[in-house]
N, C-alpha and C. Protein backbone atom coordinates (compact mmCIF):
# COMPACT_ATOMS: atom_id res chain seq x y z
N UNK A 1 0.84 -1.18 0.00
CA UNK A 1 0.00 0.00 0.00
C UNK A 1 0.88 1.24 0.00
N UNK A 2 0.39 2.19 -0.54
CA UNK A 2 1.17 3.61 -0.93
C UNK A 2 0.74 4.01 0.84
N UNK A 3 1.29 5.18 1.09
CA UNK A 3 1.47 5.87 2.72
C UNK A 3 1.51 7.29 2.09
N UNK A 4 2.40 7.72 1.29
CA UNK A 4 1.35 8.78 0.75
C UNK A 4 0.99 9.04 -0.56
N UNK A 5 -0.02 10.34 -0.44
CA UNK A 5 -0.50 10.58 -1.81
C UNK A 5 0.12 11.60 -2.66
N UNK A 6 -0.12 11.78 -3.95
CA UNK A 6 0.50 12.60 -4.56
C UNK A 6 0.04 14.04 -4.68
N UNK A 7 -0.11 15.15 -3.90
CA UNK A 7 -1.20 15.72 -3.39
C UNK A 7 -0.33 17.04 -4.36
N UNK A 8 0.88 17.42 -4.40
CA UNK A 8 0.68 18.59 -5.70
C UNK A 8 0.74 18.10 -6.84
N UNK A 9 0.45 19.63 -8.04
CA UNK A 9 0.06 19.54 -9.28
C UNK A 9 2.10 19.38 -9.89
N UNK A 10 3.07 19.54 -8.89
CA UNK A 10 4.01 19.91 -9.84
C UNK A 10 5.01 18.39 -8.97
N UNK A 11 6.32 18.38 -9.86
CA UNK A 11 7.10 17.75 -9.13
C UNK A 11 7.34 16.27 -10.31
N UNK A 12 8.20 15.53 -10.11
CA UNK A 12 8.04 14.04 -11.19
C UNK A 12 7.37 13.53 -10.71
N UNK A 13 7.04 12.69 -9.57
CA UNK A 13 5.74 11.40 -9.49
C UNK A 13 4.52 12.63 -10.35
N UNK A 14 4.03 13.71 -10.43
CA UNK A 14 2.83 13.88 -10.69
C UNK A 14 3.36 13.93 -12.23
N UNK A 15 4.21 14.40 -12.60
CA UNK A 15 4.78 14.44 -13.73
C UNK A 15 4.43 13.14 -14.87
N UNK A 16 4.98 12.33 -14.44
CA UNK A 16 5.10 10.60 -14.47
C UNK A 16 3.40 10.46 -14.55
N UNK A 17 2.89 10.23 -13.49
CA UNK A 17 1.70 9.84 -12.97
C UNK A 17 1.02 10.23 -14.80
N UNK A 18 0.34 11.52 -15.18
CA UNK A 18 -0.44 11.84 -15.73
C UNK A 18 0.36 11.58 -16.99
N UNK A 19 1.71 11.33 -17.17
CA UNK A 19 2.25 10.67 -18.70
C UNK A 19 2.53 8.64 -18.35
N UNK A 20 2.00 8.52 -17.75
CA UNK A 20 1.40 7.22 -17.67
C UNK A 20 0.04 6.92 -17.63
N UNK A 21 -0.34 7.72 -17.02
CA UNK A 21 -2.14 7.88 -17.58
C UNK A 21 -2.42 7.86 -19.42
N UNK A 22 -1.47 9.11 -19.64
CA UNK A 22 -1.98 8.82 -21.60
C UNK A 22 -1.23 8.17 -22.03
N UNK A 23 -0.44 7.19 -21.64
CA UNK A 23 0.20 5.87 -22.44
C UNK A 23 -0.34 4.73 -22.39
N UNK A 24 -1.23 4.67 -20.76
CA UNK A 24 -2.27 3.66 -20.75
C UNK A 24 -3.03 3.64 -21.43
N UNK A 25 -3.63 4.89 -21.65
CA UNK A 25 -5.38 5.02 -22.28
C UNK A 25 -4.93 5.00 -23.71
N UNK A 26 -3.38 4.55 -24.38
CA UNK A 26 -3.31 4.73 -25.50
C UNK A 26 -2.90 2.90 -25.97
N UNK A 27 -2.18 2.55 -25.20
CA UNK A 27 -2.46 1.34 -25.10
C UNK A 27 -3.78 0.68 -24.84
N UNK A 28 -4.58 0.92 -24.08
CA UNK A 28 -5.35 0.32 -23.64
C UNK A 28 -6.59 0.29 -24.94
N UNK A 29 -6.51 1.92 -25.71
CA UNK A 29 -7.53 1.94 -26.67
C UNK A 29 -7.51 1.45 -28.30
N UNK A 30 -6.04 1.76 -28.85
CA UNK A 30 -5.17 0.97 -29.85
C UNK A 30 -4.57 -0.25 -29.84
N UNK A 31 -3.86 -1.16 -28.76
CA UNK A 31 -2.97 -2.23 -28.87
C UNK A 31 -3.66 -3.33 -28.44
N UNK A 32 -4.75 -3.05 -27.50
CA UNK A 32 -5.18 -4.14 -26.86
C UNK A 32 -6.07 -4.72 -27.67
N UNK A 33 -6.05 -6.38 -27.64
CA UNK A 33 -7.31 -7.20 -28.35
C UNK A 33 -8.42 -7.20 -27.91
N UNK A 34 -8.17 -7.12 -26.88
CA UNK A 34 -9.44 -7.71 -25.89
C UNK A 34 -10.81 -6.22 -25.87
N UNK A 35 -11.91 -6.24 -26.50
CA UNK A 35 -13.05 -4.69 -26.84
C UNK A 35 -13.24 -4.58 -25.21
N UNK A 36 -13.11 -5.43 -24.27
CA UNK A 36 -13.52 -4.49 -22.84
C UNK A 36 -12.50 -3.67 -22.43
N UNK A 37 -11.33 -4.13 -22.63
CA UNK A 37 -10.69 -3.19 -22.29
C UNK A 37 -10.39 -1.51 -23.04
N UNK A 38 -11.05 -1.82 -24.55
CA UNK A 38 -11.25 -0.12 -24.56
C UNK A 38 -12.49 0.50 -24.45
N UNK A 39 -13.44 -0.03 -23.84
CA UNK A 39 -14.41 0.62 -22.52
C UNK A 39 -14.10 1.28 -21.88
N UNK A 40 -13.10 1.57 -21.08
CA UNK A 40 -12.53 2.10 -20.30
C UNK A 40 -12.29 3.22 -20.30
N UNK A 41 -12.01 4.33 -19.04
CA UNK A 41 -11.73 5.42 -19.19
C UNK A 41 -10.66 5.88 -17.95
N UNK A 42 -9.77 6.06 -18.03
CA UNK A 42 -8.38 6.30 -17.02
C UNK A 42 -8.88 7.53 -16.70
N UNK A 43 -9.08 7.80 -15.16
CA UNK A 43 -9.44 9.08 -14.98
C UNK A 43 -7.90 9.58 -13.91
N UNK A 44 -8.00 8.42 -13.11
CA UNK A 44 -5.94 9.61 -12.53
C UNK A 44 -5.11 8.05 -12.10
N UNK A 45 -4.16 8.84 -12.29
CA UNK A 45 -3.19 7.67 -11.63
C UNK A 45 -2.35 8.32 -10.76
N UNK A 46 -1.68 7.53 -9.25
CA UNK A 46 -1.30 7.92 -8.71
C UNK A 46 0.09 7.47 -8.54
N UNK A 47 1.22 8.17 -8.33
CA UNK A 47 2.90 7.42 -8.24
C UNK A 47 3.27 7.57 -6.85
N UNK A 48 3.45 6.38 -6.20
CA UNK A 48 4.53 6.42 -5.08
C UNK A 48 5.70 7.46 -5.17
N UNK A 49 6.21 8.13 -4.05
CA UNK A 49 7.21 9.11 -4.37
C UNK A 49 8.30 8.79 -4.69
N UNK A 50 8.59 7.17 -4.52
CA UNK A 50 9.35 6.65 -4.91
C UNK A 50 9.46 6.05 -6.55
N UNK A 51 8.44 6.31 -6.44
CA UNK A 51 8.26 5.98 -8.42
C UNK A 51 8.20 4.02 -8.83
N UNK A 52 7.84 3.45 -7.04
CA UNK A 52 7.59 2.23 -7.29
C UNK A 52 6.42 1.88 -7.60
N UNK A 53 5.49 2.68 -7.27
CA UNK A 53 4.02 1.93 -7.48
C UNK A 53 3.20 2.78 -8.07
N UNK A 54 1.92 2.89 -9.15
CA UNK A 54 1.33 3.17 -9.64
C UNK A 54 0.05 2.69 -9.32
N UNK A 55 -1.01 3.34 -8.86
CA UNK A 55 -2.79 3.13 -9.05
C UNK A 55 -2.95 3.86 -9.64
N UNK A 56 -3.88 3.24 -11.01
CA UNK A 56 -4.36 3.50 -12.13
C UNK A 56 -5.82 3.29 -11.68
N UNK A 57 -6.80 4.80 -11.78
CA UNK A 57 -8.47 4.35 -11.35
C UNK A 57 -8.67 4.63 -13.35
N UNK A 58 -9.70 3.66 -13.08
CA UNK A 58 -10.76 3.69 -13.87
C UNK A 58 -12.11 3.76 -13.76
N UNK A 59 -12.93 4.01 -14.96
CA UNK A 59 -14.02 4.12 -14.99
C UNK A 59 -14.65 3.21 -16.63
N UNK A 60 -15.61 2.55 -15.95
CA UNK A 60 -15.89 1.77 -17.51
C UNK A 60 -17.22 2.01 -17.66
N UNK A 61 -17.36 2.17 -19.06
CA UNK A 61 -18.75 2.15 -19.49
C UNK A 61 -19.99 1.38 -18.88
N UNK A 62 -21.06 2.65 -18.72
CA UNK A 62 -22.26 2.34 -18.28
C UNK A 62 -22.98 0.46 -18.70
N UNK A 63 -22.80 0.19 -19.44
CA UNK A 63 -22.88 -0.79 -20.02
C UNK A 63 -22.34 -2.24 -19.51
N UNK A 64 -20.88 -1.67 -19.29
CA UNK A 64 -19.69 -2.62 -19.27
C UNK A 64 -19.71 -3.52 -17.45
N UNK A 65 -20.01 -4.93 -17.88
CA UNK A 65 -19.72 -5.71 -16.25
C UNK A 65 -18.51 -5.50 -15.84
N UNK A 66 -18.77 -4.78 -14.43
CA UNK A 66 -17.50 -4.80 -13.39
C UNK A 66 -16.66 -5.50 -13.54
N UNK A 67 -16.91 -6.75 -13.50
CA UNK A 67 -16.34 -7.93 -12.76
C UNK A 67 -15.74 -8.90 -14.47
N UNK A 68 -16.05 -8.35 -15.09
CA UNK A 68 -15.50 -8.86 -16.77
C UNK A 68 -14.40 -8.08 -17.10
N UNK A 69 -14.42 -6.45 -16.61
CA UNK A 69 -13.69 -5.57 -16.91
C UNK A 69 -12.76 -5.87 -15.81
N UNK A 70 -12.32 -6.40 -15.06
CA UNK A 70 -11.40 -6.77 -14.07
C UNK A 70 -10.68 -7.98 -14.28
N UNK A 71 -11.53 -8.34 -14.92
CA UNK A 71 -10.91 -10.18 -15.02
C UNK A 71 -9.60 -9.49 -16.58
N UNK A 72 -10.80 -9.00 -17.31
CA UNK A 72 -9.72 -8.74 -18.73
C UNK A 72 -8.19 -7.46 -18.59
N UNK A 73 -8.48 -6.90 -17.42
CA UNK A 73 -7.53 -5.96 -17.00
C UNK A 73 -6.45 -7.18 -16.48
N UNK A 74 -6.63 -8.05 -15.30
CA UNK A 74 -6.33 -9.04 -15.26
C UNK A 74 -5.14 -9.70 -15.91
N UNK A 75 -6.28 -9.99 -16.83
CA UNK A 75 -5.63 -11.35 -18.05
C UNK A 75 -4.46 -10.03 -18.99
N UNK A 76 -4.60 -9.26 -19.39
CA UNK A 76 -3.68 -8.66 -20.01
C UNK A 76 -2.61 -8.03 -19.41
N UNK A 77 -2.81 -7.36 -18.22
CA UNK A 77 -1.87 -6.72 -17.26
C UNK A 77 -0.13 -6.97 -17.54
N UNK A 78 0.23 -8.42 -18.29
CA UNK A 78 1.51 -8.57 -18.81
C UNK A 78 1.85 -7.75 -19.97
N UNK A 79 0.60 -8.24 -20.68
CA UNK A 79 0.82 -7.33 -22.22
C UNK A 79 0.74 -5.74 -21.95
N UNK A 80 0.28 -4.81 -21.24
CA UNK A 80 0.16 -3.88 -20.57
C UNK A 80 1.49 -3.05 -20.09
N UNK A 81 2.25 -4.50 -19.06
CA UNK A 81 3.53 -4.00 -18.30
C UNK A 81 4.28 -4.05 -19.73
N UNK A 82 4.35 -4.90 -20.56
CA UNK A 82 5.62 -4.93 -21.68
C UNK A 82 5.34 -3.74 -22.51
N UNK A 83 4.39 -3.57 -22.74
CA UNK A 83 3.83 -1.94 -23.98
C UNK A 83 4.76 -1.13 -22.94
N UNK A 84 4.39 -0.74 -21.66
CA UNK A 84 4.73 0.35 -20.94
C UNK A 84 6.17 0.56 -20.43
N UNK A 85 6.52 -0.84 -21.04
CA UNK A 85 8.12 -1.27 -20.91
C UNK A 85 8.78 -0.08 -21.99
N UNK A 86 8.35 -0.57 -23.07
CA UNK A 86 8.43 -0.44 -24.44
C UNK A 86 8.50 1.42 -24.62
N UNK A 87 8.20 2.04 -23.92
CA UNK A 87 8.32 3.25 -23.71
C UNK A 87 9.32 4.15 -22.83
N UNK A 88 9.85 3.48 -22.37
CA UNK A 88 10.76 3.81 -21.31
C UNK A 88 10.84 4.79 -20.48
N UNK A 89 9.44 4.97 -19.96
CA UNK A 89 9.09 6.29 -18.93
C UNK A 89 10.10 5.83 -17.80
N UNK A 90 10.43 5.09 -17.13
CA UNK A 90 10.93 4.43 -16.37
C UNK A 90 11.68 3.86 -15.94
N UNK A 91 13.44 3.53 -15.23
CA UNK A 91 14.55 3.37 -14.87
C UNK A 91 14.10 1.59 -14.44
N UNK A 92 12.89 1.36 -13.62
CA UNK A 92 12.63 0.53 -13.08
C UNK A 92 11.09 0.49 -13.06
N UNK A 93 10.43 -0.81 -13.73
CA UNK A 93 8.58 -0.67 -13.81
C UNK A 93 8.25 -0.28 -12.65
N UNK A 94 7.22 0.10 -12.58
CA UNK A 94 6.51 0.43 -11.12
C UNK A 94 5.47 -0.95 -10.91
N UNK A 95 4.69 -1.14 -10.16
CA UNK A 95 3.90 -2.48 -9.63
C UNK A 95 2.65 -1.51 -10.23
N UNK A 96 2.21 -1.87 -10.95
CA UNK A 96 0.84 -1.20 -11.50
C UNK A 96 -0.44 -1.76 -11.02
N UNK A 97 -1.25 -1.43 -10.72
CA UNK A 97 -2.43 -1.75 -10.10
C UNK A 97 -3.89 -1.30 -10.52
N UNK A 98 -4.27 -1.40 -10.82
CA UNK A 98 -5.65 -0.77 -11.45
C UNK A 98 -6.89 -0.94 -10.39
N UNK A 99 -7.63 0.37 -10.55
CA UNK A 99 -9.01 -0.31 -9.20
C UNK A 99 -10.16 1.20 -10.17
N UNK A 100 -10.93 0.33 -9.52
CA UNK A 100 -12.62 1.25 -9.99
C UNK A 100 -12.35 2.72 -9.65
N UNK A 101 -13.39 3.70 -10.26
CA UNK A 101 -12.66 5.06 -9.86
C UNK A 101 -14.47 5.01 -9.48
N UNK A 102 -14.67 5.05 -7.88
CA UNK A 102 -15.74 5.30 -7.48
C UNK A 102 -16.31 7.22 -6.95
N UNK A 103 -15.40 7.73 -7.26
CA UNK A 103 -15.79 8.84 -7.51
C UNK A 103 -16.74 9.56 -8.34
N UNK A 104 -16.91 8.89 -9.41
CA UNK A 104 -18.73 9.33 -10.15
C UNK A 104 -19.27 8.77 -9.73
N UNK A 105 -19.51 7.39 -9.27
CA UNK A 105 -20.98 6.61 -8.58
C UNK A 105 -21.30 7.60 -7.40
N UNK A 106 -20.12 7.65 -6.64
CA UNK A 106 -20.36 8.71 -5.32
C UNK A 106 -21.18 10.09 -5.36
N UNK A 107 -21.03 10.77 -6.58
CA UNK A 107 -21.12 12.50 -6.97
C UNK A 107 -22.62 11.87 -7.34
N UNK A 108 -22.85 11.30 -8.47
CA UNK A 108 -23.83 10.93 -8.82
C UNK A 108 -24.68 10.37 -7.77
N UNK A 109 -24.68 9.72 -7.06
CA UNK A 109 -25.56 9.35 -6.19
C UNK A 109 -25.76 10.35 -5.06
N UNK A 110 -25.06 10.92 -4.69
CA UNK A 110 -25.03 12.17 -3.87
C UNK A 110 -25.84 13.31 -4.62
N UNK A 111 -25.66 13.80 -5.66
CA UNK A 111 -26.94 14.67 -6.40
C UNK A 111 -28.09 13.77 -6.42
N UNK A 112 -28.23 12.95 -6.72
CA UNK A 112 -29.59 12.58 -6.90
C UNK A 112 -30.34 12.52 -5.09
N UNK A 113 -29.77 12.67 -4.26
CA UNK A 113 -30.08 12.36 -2.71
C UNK A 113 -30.22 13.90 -2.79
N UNK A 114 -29.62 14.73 -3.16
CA UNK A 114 -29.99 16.46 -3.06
C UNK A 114 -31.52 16.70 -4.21
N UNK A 115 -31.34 15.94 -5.15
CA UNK A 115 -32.26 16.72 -5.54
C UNK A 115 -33.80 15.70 -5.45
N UNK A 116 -33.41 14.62 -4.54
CA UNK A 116 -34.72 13.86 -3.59
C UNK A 116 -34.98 14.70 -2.60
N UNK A 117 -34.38 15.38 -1.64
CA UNK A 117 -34.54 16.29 -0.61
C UNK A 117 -34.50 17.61 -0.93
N UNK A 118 -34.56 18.19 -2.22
CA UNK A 118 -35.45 19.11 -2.40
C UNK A 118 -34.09 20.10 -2.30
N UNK A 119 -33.14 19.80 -1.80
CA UNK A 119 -31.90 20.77 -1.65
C UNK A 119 -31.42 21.61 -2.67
N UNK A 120 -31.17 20.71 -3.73
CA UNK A 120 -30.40 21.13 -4.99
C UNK A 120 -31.14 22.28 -5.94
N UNK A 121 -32.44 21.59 -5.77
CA UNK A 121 -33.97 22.26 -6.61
C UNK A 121 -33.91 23.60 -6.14
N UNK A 122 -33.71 24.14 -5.03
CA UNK A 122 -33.49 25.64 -4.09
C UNK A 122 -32.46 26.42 -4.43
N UNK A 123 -31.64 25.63 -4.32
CA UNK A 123 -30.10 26.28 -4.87
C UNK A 123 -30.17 27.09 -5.76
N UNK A 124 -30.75 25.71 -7.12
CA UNK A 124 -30.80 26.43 -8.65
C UNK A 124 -32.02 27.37 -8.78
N UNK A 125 -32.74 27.74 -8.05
CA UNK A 125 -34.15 28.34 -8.45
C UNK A 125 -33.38 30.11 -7.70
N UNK A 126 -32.73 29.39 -6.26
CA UNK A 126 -32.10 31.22 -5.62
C UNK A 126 -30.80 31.67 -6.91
N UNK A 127 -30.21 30.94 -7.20
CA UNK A 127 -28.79 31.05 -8.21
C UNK A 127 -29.66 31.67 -9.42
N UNK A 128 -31.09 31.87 -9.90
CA UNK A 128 -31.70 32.42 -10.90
C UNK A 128 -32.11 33.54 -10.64
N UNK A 129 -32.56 33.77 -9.49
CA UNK A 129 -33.03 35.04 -9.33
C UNK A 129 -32.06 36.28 -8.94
């Protein structure tokens, strides 16, 4: 487990971080065989400060089973590490990890609880006048 996070915008892990984000989502949308895996949508990745470890969140199509889109992240994750080899962001791979990016289910379900309780509906009606 990472201990900390990558909490500024400047510096190499954030550097790294977001040019491993568009090498994934470029791999992931061009090289890969497998159609679930370009479902997908890389929303951040995070680098150990040490530049050993990488979490990669995603988000997959409305459509797309959880639990299919995990298995095929999974099953390719070699072909994945060798593409990302193949680029040489990196002195030494990092341990890459991929997990759900539950941050829209959260937002989303949280507006819809505001605008069940009548909260949100107030907001936008005072924000008009």
């Amino acid at each position: 487990m990472m201990r900390h996070r990558t909490t500024t915008t400047t510096g190499r892990p954030y550097r790294l971080a977001e040019l491993l984000r568009e090498r994934l989502a470029l791999i992931l949308l061009h090289k890969c065989a497998d159609p679930r895996l370009q479902e997908l949508t890389l929303t951040q990745v995070e680098m150990s400060s040490d530049l050993k470890q990488a979490r990669v969140f995603y988000v997959a199509r409305p459509n797309a089973d959880p639990v299919l889109v995990k298995k095929a992240l999974t099953k390719g994750m070699g072909f994945i590490k060798q593409e990302v080899a193949k680029e040489n962001l990196f002195r030494l791979m990092p341990e890459i990890s991929f997990l759900p990016d539950e941050g829209l289910d959260r937002a989303e379900k949280l507006e819809q609880l505001l605008h069940e309780a009548g909260i949100l509906t107030k907001r936008a009606e005072d924000s008009d006048n």
